[in-house]
PDB file of N, CA and C in Angstrom:
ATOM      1  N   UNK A   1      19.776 276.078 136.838  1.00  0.00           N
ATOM      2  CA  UNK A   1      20.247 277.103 135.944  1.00  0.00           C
ATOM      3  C   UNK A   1      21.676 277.459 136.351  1.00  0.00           C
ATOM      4  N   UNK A   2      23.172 277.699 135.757  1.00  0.00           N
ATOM      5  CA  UNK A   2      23.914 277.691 135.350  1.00  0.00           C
ATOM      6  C   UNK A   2      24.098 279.768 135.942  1.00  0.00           C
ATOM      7  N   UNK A   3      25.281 279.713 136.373  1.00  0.00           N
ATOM      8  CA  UNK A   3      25.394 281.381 136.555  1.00  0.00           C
ATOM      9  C   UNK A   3      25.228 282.362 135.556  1.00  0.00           C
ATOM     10  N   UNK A   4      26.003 281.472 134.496  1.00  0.00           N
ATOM     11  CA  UNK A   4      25.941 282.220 132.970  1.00  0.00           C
ATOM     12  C   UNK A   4      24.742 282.232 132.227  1.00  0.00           C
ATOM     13  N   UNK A   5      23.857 281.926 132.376  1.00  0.00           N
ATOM     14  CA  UNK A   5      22.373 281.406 132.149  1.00  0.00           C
ATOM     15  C   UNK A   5      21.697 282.686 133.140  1.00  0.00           C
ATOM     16  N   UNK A   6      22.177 282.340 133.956  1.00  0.00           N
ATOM     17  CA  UNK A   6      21.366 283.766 135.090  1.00  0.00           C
ATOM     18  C   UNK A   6      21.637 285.184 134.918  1.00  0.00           C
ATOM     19  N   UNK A   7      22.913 285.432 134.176  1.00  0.00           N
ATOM     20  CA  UNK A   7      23.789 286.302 133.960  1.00  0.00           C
ATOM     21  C   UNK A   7      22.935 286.865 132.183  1.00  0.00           C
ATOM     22  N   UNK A   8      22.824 285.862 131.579  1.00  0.00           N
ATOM     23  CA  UNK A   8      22.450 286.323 130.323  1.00  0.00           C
ATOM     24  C   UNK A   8      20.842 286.676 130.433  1.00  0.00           C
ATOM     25  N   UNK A   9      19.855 285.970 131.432  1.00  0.00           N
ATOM     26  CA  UNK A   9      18.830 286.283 131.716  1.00  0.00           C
ATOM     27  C   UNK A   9      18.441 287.715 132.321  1.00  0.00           C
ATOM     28  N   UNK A  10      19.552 288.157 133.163  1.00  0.00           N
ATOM     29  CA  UNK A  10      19.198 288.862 134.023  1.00  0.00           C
ATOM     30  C   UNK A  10      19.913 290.493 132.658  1.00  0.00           C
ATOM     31  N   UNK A  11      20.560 290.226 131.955  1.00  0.00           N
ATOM     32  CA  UNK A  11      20.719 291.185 130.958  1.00  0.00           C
ATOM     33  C   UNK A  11      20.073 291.367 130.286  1.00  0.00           C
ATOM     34  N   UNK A  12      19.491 290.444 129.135  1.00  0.00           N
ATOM     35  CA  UNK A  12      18.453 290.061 128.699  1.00  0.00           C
ATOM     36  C   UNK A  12      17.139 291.471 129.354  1.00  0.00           C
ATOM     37  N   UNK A  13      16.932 291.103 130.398  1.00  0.00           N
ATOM     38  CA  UNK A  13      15.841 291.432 131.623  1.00  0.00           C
ATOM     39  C   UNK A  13      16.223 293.121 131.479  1.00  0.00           C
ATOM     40  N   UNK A  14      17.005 293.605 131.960  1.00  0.00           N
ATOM     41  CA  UNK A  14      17.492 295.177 131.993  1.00  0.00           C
ATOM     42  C   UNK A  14      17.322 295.589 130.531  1.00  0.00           C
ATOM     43  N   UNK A  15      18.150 294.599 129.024  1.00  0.00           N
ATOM     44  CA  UNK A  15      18.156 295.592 128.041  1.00  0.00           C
ATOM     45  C   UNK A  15      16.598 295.442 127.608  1.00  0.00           C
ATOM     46  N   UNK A  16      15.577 294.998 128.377  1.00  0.00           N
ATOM     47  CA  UNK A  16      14.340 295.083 127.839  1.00  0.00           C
ATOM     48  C   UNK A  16      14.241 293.902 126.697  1.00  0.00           C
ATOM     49  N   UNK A  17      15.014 292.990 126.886  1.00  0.00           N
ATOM     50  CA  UNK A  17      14.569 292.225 125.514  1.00  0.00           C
ATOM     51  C   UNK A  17      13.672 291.254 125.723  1.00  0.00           C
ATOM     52  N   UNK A  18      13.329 291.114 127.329  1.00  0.00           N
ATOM     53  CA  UNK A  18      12.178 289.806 127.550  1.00  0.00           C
ATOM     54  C   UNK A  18      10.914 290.480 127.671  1.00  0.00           C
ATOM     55  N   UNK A  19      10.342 289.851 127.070  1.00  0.00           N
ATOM     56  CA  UNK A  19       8.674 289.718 127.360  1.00  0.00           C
ATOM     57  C   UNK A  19       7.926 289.615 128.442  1.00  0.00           C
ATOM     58  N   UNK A  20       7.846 290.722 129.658  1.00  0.00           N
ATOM     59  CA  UNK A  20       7.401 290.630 130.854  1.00  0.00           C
ATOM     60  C   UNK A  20       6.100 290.315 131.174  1.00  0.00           C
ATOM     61  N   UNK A  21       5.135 290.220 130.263  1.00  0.00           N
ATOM     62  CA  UNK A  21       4.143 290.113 130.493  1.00  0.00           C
ATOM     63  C   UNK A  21       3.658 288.930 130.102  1.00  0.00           C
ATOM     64  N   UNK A  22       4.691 287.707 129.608  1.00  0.00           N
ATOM     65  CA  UNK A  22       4.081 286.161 129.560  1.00  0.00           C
ATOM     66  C   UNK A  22       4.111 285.912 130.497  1.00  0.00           C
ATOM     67  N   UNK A  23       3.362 284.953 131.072  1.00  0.00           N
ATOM     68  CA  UNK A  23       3.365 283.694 132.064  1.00  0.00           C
ATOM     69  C   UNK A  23       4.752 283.195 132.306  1.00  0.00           C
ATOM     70  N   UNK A  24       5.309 283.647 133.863  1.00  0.00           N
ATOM     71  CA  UNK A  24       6.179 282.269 133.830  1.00  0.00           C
ATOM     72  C   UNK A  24       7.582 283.228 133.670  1.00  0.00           C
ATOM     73  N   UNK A  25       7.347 284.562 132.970  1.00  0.00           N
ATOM     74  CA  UNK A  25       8.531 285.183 132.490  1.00  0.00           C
ATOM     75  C   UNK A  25       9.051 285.686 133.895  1.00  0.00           C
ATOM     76  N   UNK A  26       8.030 286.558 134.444  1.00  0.00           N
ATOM     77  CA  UNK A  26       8.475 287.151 135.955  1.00  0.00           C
ATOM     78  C   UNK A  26       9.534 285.588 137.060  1.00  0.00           C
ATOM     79  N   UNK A  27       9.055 284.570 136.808  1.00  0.00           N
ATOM     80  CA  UNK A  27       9.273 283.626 137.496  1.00  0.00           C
ATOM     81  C   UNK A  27      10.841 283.498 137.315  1.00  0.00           C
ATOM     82  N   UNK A  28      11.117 283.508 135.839  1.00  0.00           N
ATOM     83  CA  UNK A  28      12.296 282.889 135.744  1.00  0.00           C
ATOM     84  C   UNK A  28      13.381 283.912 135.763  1.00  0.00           C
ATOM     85  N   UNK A  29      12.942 285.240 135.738  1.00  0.00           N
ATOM     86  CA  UNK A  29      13.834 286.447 135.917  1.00  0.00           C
ATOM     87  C   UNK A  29      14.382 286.537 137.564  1.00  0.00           C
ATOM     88  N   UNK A  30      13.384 286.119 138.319  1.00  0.00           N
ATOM     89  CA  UNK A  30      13.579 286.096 139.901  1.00  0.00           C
ATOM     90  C   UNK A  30      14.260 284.654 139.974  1.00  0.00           C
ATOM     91  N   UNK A  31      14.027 283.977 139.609  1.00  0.00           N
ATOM     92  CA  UNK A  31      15.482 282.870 140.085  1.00  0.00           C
ATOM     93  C   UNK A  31      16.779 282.809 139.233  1.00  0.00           C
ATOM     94  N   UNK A  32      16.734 283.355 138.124  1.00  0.00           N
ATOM     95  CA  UNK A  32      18.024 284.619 137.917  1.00  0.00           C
ATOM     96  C   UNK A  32      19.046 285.328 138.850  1.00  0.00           C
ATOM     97  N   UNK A  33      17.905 286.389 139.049  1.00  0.00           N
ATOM     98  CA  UNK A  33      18.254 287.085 140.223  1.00  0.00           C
ATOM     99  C   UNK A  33      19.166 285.850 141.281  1.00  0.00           C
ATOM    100  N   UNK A  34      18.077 285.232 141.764  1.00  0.00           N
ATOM    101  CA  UNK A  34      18.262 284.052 142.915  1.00  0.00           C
ATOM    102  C   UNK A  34      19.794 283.337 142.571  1.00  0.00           C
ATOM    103  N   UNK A  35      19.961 282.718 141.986  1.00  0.00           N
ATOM    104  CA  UNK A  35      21.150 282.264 141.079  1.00  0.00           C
ATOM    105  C   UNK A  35      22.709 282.994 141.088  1.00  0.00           C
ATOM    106  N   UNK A  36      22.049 284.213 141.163  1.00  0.00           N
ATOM    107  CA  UNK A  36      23.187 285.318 141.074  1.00  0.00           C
ATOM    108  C   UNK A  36      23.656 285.382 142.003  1.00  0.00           C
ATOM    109  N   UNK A  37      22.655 285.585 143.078  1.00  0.00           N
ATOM    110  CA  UNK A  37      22.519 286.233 144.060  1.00  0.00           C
ATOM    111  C   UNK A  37      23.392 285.327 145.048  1.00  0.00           C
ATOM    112  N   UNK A  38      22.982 283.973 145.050  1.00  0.00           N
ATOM    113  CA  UNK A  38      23.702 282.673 145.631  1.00  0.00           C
ATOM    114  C   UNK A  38      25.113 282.610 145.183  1.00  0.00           C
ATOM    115  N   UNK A  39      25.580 283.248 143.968  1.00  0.00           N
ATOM    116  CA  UNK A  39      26.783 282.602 143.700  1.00  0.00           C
ATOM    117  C   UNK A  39      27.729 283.855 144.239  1.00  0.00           C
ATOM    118  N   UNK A  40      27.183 284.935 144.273  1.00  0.00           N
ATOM    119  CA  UNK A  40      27.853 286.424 144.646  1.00  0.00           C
ATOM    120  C   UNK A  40      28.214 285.951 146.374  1.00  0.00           C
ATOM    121  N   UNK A  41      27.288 285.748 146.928  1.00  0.00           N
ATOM    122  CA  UNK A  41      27.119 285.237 147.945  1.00  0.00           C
ATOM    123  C   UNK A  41      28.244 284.215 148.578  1.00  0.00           C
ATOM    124  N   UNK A  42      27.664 283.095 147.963  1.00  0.00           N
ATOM    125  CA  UNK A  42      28.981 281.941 148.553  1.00  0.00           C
ATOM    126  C   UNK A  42      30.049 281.824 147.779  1.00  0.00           C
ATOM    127  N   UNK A  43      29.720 282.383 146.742  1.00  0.00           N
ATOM    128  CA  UNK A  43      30.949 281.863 145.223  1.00  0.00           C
ATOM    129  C   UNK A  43      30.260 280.874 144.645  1.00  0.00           C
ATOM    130  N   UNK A  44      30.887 281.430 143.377  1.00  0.00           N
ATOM    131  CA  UNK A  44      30.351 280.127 142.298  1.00  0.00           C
ATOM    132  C   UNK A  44      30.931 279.172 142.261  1.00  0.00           C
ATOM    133  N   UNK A  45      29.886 278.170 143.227  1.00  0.00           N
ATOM    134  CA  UNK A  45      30.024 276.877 143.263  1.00  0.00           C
ATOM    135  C   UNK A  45      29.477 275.543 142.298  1.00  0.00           C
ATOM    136  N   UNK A  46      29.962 274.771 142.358  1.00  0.00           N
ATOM    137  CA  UNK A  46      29.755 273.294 141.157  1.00  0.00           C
ATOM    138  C   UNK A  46      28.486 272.676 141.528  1.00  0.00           C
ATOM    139  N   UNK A  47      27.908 272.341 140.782  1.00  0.00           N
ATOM    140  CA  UNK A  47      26.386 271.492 140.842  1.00  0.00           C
ATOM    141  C   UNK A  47      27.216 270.379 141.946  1.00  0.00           C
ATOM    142  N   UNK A  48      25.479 270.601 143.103  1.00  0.00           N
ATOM    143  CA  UNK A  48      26.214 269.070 144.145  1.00  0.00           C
ATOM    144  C   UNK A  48      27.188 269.192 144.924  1.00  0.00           C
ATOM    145  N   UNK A  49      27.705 270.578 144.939  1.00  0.00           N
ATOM    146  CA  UNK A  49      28.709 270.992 146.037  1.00  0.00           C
ATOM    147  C   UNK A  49      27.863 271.865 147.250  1.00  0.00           C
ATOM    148  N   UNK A  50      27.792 271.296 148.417  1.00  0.00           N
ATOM    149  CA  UNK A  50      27.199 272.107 149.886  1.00  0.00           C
ATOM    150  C   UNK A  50      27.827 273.320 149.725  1.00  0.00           C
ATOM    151  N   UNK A  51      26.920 274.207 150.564  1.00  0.00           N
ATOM    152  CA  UNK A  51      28.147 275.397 151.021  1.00  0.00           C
ATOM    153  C   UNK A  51      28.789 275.073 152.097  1.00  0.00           C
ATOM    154  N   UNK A  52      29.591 275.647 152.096  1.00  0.00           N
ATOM    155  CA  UNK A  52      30.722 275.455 153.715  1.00  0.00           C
ATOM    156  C   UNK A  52      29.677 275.368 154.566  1.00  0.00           C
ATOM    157  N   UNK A  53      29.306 276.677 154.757  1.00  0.00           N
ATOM    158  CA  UNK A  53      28.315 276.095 156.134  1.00  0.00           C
ATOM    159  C   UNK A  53      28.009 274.954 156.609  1.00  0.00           C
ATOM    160  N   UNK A  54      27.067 274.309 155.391  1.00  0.00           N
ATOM    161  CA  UNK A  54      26.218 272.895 155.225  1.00  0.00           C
ATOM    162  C   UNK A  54      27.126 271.994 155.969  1.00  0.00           C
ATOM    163  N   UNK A  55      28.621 272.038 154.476  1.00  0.00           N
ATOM    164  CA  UNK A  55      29.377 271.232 154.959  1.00  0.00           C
ATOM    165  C   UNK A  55      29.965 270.798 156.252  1.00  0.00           C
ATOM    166  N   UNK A  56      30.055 272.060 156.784  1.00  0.00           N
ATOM    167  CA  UNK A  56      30.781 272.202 158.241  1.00  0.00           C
ATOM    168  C   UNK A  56      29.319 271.181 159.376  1.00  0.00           C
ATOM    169  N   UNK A  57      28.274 271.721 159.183  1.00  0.00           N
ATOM    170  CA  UNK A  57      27.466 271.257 159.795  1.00  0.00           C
ATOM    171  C   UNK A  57      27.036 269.691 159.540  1.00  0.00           C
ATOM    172  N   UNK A  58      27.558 269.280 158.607  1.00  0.00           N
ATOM    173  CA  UNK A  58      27.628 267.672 158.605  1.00  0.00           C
ATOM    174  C   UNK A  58      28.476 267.094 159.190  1.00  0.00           C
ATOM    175  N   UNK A  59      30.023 267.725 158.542  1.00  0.00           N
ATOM    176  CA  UNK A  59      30.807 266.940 159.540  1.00  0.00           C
ATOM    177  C   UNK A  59      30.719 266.603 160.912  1.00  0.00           C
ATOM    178  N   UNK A  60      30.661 267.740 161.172  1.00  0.00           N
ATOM    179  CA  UNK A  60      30.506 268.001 163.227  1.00  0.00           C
ATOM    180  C   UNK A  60      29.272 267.041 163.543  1.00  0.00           C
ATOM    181  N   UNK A  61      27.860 266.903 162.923  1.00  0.00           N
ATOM    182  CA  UNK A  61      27.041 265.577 163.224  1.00  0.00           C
ATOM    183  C   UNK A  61      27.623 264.306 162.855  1.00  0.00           C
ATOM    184  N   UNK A  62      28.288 263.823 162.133  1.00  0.00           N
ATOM    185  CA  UNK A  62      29.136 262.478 161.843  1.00  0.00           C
ATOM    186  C   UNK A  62      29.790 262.403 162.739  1.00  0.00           C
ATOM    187  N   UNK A  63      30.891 263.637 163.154  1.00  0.00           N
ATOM    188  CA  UNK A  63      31.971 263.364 164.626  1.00  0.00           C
ATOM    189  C   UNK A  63      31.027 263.039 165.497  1.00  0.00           C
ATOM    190  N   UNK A  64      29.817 263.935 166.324  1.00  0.00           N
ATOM    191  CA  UNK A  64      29.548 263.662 166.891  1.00  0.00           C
ATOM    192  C   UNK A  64      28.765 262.309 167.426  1.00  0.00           C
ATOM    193  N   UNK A  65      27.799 261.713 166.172  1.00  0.00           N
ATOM    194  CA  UNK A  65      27.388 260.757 166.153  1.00  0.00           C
ATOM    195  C   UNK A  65      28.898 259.361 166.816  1.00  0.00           C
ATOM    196  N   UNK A  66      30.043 259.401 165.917  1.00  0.00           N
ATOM    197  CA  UNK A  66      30.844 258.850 165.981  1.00  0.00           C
ATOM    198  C   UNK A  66      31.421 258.389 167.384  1.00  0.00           C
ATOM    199  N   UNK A  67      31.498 259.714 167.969  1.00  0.00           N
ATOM    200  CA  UNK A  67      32.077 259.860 169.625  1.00  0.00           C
ATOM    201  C   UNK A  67      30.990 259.081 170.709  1.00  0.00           C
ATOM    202  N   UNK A  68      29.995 259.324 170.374  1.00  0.00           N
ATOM    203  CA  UNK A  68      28.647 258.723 171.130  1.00  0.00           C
ATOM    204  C   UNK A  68      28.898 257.339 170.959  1.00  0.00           C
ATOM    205  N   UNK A  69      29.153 256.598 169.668  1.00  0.00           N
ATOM    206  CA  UNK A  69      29.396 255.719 169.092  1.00  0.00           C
ATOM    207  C   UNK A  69      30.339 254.985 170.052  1.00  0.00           C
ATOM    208  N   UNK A  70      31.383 255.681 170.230  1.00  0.00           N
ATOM    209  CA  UNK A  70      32.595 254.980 170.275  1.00  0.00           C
ATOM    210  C   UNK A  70      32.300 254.751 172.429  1.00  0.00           C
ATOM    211  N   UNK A  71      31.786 256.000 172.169  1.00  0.00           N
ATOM    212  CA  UNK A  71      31.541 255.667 173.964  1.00  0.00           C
ATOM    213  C   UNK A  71      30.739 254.869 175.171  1.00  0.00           C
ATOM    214  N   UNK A  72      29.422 254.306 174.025  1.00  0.00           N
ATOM    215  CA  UNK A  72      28.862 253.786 174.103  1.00  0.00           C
ATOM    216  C   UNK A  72      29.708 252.062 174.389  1.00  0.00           C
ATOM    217  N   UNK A  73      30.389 252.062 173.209  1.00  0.00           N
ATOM    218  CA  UNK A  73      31.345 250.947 172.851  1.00  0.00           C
ATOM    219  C   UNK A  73      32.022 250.915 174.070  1.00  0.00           C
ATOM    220  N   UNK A  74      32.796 251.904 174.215  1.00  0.00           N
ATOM    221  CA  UNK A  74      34.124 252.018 175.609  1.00  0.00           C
ATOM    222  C   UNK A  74      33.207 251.401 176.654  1.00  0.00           C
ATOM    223  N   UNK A  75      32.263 251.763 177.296  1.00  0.00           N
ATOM    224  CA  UNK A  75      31.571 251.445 178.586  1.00  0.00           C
ATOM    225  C   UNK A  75      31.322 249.915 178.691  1.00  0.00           C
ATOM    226  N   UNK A  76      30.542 249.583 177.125  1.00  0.00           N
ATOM    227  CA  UNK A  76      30.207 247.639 177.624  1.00  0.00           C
ATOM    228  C   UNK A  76      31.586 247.096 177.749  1.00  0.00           C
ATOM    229  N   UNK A  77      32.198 247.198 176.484  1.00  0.00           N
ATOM    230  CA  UNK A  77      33.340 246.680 176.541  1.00  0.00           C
ATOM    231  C   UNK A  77      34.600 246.679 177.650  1.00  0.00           C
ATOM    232  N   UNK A  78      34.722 247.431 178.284  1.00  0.00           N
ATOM    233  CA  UNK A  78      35.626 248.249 179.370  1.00  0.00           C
ATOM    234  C   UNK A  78      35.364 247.238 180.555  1.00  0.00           C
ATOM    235  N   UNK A  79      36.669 246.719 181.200  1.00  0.00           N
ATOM    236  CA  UNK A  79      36.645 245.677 182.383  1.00  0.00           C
ATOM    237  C   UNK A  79      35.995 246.506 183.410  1.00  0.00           C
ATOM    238  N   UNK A  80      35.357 245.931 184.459  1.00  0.00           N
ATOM    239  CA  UNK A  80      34.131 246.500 185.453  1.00  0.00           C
ATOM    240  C   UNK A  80      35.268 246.487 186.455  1.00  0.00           C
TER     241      UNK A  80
END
């Protein structure tokens, strides 16, 4: 769901115009909320974009993997 989608839901929801008592309605008002709540949060971000955090926490496992990598390498290779 789309911010503007969460945004029109969650108005929707306050001016009383949804139907609270179908199935399924409570559900989709709370990941509304959720939606909102995430983008207030980190910023409204693009479908498929990490948050920084995430991001940050991948890179630093790739470096690190990398360095292990490379050191591993340095030792066989390296004249005795």
């Amino acid at each position: 769901m789309t911010l503007e989608e969460a945004l029109a839901i969650e108005r929707n929801a306050r001016d009383g115009v949804l139907d609270e008592t179908l199935p399924g309605t409570a559900g989709v008002i709370a990941e509304a909320h959720r939606v909102h709540q995430t983008a207030y949060m980190w910023g409204s971000v693009r479908a498929g974009s990490a948050p920084p955090r995430i991001r940050r926490g991948i890179v630093l496992g790739v470096l690190m993997v990398l360095v292990t990598l490379a050191g591993f390498v340095l030792t066989f290779v390296a004249p005795h």
